[in-house]
Protein backbone atom coordinates (compact mmCIF):
# COMPACT_ATOMS: atom_id res chain seq x y z
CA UNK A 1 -9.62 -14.53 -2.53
CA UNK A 2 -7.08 -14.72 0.40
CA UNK A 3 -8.55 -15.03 3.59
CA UNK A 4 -6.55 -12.85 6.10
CA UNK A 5 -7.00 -14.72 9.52
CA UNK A 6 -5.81 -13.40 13.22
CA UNK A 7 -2.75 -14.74 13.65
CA UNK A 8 -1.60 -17.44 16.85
CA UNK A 9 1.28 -14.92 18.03
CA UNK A 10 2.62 -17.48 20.67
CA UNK A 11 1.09 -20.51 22.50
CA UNK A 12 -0.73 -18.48 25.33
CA UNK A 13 -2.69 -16.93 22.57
CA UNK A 14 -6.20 -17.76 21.86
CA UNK A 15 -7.96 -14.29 21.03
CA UNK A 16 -6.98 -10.77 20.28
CA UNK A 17 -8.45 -6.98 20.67
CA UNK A 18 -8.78 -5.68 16.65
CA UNK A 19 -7.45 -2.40 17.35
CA UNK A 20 -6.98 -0.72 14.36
CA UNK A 21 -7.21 -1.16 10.17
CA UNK A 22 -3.86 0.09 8.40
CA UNK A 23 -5.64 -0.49 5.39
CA UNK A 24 -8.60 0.10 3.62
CA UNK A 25 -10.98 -1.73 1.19
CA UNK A 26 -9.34 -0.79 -2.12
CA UNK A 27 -5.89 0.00 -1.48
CA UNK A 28 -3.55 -2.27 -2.62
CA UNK A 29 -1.41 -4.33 -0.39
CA UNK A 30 2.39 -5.31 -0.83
CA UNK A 31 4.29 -8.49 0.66
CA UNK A 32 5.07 -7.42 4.22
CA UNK A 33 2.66 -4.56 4.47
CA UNK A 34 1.33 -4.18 7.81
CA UNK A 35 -2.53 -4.45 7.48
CA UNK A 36 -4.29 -4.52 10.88
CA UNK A 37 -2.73 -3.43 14.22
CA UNK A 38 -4.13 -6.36 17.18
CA UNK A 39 -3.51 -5.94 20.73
CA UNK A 40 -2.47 -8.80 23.21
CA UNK A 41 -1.33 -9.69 25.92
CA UNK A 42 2.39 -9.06 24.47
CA UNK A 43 0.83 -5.44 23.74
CA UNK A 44 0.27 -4.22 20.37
CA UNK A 45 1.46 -6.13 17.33
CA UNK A 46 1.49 -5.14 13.52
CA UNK A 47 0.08 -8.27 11.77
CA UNK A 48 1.37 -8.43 8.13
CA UNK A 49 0.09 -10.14 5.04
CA UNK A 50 2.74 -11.99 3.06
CA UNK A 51 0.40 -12.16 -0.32
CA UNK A 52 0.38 -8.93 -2.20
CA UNK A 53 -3.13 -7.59 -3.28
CA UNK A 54 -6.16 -5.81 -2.39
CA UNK A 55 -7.90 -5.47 0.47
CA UNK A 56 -11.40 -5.87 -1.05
CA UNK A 57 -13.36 -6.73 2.46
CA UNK A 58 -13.09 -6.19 5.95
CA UNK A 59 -14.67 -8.39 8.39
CA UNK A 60 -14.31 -7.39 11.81
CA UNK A 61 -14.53 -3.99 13.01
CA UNK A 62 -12.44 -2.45 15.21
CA UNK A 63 -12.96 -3.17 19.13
CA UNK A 64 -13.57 -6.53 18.78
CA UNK A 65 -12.29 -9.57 20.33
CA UNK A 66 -11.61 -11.96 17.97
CA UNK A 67 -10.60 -15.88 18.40
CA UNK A 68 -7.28 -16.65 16.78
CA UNK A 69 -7.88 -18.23 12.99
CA UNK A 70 -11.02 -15.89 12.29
CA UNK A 71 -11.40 -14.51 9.56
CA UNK A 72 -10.33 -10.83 9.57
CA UNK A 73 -10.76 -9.39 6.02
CA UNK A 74 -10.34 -10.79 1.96
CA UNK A 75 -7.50 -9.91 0.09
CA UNK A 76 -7.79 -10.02 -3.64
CA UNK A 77 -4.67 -11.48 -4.23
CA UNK A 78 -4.57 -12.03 -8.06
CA UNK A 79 -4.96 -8.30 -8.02
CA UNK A 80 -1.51 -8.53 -6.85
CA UNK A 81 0.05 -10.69 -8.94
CA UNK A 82 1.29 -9.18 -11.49
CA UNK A 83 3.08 -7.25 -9.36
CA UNK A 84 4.43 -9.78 -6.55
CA UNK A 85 7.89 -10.80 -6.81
CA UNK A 86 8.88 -14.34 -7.64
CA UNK A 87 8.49 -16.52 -4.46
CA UNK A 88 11.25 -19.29 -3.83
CA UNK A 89 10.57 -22.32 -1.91
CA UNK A 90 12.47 -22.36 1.00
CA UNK A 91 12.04 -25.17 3.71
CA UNK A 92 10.34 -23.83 6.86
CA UNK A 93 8.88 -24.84 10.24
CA UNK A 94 4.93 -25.90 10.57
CA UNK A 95 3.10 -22.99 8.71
CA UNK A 96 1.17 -20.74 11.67
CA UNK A 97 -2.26 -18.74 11.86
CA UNK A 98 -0.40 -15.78 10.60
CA UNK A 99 -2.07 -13.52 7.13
CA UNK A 100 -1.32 -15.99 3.96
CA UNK A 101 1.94 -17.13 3.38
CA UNK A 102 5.52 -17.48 5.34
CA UNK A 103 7.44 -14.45 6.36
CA UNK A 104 9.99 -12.59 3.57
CA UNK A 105 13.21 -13.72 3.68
CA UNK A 106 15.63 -11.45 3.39
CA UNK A 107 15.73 -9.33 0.21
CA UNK A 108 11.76 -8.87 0.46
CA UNK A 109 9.81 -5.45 0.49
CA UNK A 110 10.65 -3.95 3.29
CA UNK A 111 8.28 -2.90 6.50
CA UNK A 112 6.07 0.55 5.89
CA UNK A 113 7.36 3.32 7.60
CA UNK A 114 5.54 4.95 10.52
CA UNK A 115 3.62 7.83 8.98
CA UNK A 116 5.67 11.57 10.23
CA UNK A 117 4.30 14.30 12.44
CA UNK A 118 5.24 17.47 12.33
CA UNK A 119 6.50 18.57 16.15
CA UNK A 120 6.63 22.08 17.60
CA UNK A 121 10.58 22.22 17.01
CA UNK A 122 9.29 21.64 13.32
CA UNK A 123 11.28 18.40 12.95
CA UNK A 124 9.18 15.75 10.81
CA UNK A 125 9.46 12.54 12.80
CA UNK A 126 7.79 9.30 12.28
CA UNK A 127 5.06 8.38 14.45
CA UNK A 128 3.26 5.06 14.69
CA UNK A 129 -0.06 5.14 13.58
CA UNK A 130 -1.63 3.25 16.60
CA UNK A 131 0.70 6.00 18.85
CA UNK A 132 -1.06 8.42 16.92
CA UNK A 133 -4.46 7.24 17.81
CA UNK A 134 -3.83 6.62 21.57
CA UNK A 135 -2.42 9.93 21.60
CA UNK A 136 -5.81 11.46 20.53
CA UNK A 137 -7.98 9.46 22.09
CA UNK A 138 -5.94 10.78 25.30
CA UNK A 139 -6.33 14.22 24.40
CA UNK A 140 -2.24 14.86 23.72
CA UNK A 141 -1.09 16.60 21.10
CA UNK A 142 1.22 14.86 18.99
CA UNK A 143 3.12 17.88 17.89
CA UNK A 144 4.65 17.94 21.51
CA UNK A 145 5.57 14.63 21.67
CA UNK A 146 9.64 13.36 22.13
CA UNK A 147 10.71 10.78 19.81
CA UNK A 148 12.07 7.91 21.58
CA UNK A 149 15.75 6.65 21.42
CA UNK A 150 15.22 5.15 17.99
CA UNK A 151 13.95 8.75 16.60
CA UNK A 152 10.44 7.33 16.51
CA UNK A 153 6.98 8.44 18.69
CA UNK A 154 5.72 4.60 19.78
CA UNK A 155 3.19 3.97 22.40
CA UNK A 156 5.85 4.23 24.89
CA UNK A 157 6.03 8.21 24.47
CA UNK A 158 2.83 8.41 24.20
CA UNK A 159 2.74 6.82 27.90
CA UNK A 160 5.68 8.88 28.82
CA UNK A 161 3.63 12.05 28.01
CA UNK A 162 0.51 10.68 29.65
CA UNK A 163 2.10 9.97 32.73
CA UNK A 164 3.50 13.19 32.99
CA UNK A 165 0.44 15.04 32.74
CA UNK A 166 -1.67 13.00 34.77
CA UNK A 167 -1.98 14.83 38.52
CA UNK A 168 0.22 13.90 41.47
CA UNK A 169 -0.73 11.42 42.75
CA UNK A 170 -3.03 9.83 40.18
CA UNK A 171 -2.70 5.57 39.96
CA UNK A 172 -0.41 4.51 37.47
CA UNK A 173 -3.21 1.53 36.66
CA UNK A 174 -4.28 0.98 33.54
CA UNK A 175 -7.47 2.29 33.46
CA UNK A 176 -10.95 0.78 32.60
CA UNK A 177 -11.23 0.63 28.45
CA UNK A 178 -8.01 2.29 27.71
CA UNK A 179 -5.43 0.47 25.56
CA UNK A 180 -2.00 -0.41 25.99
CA UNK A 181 0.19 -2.84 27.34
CA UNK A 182 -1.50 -4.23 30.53
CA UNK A 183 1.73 -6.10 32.69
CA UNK A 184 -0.99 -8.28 34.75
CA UNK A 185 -1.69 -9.65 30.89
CA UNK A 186 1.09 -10.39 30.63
CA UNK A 187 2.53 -12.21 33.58
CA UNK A 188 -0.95 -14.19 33.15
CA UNK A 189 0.29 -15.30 29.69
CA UNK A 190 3.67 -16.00 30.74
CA UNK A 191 2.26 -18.01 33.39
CA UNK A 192 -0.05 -19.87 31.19
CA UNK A 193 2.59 -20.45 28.50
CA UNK A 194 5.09 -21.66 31.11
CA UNK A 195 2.58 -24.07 33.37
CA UNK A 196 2.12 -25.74 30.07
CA UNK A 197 5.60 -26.21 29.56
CA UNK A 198 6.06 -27.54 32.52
CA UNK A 199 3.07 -29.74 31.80
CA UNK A 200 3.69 -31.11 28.71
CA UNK A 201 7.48 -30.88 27.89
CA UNK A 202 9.69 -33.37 29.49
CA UNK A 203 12.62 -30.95 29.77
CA UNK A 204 16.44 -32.28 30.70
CA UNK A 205 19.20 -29.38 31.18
CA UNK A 206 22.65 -29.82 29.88
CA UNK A 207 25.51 -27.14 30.62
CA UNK A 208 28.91 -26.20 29.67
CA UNK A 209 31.11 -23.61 31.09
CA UNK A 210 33.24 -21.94 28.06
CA UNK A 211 36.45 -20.09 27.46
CA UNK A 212 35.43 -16.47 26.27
CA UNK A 213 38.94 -15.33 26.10
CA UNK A 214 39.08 -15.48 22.46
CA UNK A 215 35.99 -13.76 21.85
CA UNK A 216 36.37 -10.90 24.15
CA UNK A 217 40.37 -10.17 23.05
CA UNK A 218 38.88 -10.02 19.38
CA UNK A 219 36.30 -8.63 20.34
CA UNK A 220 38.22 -5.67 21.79
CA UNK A 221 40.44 -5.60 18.63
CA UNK A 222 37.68 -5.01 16.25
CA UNK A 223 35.65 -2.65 18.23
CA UNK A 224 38.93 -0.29 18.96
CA UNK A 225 39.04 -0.10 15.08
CA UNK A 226 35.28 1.32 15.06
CA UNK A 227 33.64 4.54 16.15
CA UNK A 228 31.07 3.42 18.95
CA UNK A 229 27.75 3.23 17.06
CA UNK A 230 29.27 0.69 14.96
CA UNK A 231 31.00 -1.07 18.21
CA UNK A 232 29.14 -5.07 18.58
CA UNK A 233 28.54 -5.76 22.15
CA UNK A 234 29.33 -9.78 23.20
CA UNK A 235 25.73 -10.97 22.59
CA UNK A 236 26.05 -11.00 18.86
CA UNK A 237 28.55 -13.34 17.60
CA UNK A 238 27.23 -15.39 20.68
CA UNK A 239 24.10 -15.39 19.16
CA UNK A 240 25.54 -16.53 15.67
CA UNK A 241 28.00 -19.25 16.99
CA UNK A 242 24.73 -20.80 18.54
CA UNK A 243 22.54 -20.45 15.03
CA UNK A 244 25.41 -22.10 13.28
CA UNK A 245 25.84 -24.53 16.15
CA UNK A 246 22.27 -25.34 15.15
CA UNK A 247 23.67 -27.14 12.18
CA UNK A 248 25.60 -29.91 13.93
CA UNK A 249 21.74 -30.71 16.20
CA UNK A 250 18.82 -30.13 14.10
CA UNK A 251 16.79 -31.94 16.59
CA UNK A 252 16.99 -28.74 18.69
CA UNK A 253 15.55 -26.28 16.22
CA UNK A 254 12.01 -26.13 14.78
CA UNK A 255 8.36 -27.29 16.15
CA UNK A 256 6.22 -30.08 17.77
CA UNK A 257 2.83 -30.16 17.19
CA UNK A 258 0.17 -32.47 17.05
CA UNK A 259 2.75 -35.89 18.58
CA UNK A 260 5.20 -34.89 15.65
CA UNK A 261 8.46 -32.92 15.38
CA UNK A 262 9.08 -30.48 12.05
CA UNK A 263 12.68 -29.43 11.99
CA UNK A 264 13.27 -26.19 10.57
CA UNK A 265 16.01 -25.35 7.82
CA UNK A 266 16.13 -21.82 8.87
CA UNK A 267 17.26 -20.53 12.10
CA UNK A 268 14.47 -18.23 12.93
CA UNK A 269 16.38 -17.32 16.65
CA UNK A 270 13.99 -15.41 19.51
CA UNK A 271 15.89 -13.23 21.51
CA UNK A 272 14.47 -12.63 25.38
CA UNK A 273 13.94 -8.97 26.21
CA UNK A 274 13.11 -7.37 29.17
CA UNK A 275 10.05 -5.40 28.49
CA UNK A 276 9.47 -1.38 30.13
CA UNK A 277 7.91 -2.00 33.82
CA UNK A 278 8.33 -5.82 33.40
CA UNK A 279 7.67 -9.15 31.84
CA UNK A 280 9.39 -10.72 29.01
CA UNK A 281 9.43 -10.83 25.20
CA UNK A 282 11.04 -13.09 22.83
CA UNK A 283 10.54 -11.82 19.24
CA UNK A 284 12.30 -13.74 16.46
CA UNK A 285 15.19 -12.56 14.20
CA UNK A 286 15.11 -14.36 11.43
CA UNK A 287 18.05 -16.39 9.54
CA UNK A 288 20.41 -15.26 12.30
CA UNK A 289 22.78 -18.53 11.02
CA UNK A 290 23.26 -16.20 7.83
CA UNK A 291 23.66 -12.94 9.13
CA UNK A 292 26.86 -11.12 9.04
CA UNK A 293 27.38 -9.84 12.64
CA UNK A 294 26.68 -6.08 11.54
CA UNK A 295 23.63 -6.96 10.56
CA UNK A 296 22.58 -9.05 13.16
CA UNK A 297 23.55 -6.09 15.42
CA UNK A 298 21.42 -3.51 13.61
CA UNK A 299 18.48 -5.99 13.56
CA UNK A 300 18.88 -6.66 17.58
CA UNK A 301 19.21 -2.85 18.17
CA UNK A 302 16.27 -2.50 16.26
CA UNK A 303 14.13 -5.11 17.73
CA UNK A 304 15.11 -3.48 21.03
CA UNK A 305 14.10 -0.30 20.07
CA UNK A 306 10.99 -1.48 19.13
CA UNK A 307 10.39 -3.96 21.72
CA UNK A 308 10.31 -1.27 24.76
CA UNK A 309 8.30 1.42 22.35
CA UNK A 310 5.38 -1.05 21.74
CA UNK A 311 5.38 -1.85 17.86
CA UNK A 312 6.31 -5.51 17.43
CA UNK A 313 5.36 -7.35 14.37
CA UNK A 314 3.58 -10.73 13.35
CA UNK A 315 6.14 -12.12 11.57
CA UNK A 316 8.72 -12.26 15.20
CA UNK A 317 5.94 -13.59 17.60
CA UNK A 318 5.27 -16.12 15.33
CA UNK A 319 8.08 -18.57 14.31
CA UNK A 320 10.77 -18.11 16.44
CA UNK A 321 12.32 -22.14 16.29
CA UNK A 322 14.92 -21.78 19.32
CA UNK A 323 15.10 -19.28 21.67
CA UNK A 324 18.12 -17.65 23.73
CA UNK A 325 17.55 -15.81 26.87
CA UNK A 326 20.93 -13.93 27.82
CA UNK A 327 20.70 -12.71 31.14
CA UNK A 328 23.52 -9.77 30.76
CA UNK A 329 25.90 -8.43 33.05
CA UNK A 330 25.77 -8.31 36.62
CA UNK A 331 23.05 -11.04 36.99
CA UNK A 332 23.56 -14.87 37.57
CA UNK A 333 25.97 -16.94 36.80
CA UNK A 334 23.87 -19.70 35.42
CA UNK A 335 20.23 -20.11 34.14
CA UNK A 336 18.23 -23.04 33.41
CA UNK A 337 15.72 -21.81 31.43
CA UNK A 338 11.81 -23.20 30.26
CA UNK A 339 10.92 -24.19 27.07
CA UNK A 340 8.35 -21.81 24.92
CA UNK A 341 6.18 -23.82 22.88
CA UNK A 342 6.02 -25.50 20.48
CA UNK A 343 9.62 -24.72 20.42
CA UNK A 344 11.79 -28.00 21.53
CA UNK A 345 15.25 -26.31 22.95
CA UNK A 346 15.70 -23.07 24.55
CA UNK A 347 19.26 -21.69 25.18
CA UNK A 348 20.22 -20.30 28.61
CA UNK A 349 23.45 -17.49 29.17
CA UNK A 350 24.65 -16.61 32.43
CA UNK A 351 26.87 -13.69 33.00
CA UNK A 352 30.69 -13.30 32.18
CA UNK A 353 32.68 -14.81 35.10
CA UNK A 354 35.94 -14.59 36.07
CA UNK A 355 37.33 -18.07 37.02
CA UNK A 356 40.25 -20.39 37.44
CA UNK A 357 41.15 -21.82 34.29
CA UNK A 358 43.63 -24.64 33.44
CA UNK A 359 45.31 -23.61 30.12
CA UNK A 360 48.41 -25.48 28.43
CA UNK A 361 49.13 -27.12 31.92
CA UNK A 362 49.01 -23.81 33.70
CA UNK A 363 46.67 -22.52 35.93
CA UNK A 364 45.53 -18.95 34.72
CA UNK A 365 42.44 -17.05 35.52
CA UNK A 366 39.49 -16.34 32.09
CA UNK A 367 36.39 -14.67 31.47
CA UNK A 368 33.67 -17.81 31.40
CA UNK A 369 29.78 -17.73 30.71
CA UNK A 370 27.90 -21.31 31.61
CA UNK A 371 25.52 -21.97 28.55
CA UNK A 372 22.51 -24.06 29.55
CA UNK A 373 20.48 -25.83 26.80
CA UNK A 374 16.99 -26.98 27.73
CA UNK A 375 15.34 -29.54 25.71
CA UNK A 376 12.59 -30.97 25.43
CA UNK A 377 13.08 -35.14 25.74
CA UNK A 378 9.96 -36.15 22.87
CA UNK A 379 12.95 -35.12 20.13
CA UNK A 380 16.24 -35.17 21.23
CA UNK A 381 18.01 -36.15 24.45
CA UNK A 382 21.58 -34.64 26.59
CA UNK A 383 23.67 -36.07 24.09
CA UNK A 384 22.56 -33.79 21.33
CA UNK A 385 22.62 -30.89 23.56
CA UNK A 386 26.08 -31.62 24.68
CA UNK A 387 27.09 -31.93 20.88
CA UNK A 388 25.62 -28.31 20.00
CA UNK A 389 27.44 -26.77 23.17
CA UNK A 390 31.19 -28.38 21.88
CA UNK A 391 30.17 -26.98 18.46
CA UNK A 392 29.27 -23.36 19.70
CA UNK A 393 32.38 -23.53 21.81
CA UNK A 394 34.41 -24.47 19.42
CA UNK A 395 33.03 -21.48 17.17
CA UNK A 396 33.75 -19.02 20.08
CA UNK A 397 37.47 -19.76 19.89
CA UNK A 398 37.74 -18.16 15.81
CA UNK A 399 35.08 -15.60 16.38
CA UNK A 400 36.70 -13.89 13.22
CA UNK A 401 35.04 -16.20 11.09
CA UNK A 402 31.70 -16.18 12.37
């Protein structure tokens, strides 16, 4: 038997609410399969088991608050066996608290879709099941719920269509009971997480202004060739040139734990997002070093999507091994941002400034972005931060072969 435990989804995490059971005892579980929906202070997360199986006992009922490593339910998983597909060793960061074994790679089964409802219009659009249940216990019909901008009901409509029945007037406070992403959670947890950054990582900040001329004049060229849903903003062959940058300083990329470092093979990269009302959320994509940039756009529109309509997953709070936090257009022009542990490096972007540039002698004026690495002095030191930012630079001038 497989003992399928509740998952550490970050360092600030010590408990979480059992919310819901995706499956029951008998029905038979594949790699990736979403079992048990847990809220925390991140909201509500689908925890997945990476063992196929059965579900032949459930532990905790629903409602509960439950420590993080407790036993949740058994999973029979030579029941599942036969079945499974071949699993390759890979080399991977410290295992976590998360279901039974590492997350797919790609190529594995892929996530369960949200189960349809049937709205007035009578389109059939898929609805998540825990937006389905907050939806009822709130009285709402589902049928007259809008789909969000992904085509999908999350808890975010379900909010939407709470808030706009709820009489004029009426606090927008979560109330007593009632489930859902609670921001004072959150800023808690971000506080928590952060204080002990500050407490326990010796952090040292290197930065590097770059040349984005290249990238945005190919940029340009290959996105005049496309119709715009299949346009690639900036942020994604940024995002690759510092995976593959990850190459030339290992030391920046995987875990410490326990006084000892575990570098990670894969580059398992969590992307900062600004949450609905607030607060921050860095989900992992995973093997964004061998992504082609299509894909890696897809995947970030999709983690988007799903980051803002409440229906994150285990698998990306769980072993993200560097972070970026991009901080857009019409922000700041430099960041110097905290470590997340047990991460050791976190990567900083300011915005896209115009400045004087010296160029073959000349004096000309280019679009620049100052790239901030933070890193955490236990494993690595400013010289191997200012190695990785010459390497991601010098990736940014051929973006065409990223």
């Amino acid at each position: 038997m497989i003992e399928f435990r509740m998952p550490a989804l970050g360092a600030d995490m010590e408990a979480g609410t059992l919310v819901e059971w995706l499956k029951r005892p008998g029905e038979r579980i594949a790699r990736g399969d979403a079992v048990a929906v847990v809220e925390t202070q991140k909201g509500a997360i689908e925890i997945e088991s990476f063992q196929p199986g059965v579900l032949r006992e459930i532990r905790v009922e629903t409602g509960a608050r439950v420590p993080v490593g407790e036993v949740l339910a058994l999973i029979d998983g030579e029941a599942g066996a036969a079945a499974a597909a071949p699993v390759h060793a890979t080399a991977e960061a410290p295992a976590r608290a998360i279901a039974a074994a590492p997350p797919p790679r790609p190529g594995a089964a892929a996530e369960p879709e949200p189960e349809p409802v049937v709205l007035s219009g009578q389109r059939r659009v898929p609805i998540s099941p825990l937006a389905r249940r907050l939806a009822e216990e709130r009285g709402i019909d589902v049928a007259t719920l809008q789909p969000g901008a992904d085509g999908t009901i999350g808890l975010a409509e379900v909010e939407a269509a709470r808030a706009a029945l709820a009489p004029a007037g009426a606090p927008a406070a979560r109330a007593a009971g009632e489930r859902g992403l609670d921001l004072a959670a959150m800023r808690r947890a971000i506080a928590a997480a952060m204080a002990r950054s500050h407490r326990e990582i010796p952090h040292y900040f290197v930065s590097s202004t770059l040349d984005l001329a290249p990238l945005l004049a190919w940029l340009e060229r290959t996105n005049a060739t496309r119709a715009p849903p299949g346009r690639l903003l900036y942020l994604v062959p940024l995002l690759k040139a510092v995976a593959r940058a990850m190459a030339s300083a290992p030391e920046l990329n995987g875990h410490y734990e326990a006084d000892v470092f575990t570098p990670s093979a894969a580059v398992h990269m969590g992307v900062a997002i600004a949450m609905r009302g607030g607060g921050l959320i860095a989900p992992a994509i995973h093997d964004v070093d061998r992504l082609d940039l299509d894909t890696l756009m897809a995947k970030l529109d999709d983690l988007v999507l799903r980051v803002r309509g409440g229906r994150l997953r285990s698998s990306e709070l769980a072993d993200p091994t560097v972070t970026v936090s991009n901080l857009g257009e019409h922000t700041a022009d430099a960041i110097l941002p905290v470590i997340y542990p047990p991460q050791v490096a976190i990567v900083g972007c300011g915005q896209i400034v115009p400045r004087p540039w010296v160029s073959d002698g000349g004096l000309v004026v280019r679009p620049t972005m100052t790239i901030t690495v933070g890193g955490d002095h236990r494993v690595s030191d400013g010289r191997s931060a200012a190695k990785f930012l010459a390497r991601v630079e010098a990736l940014l001038k051929t973006p065409e072969a990223l």
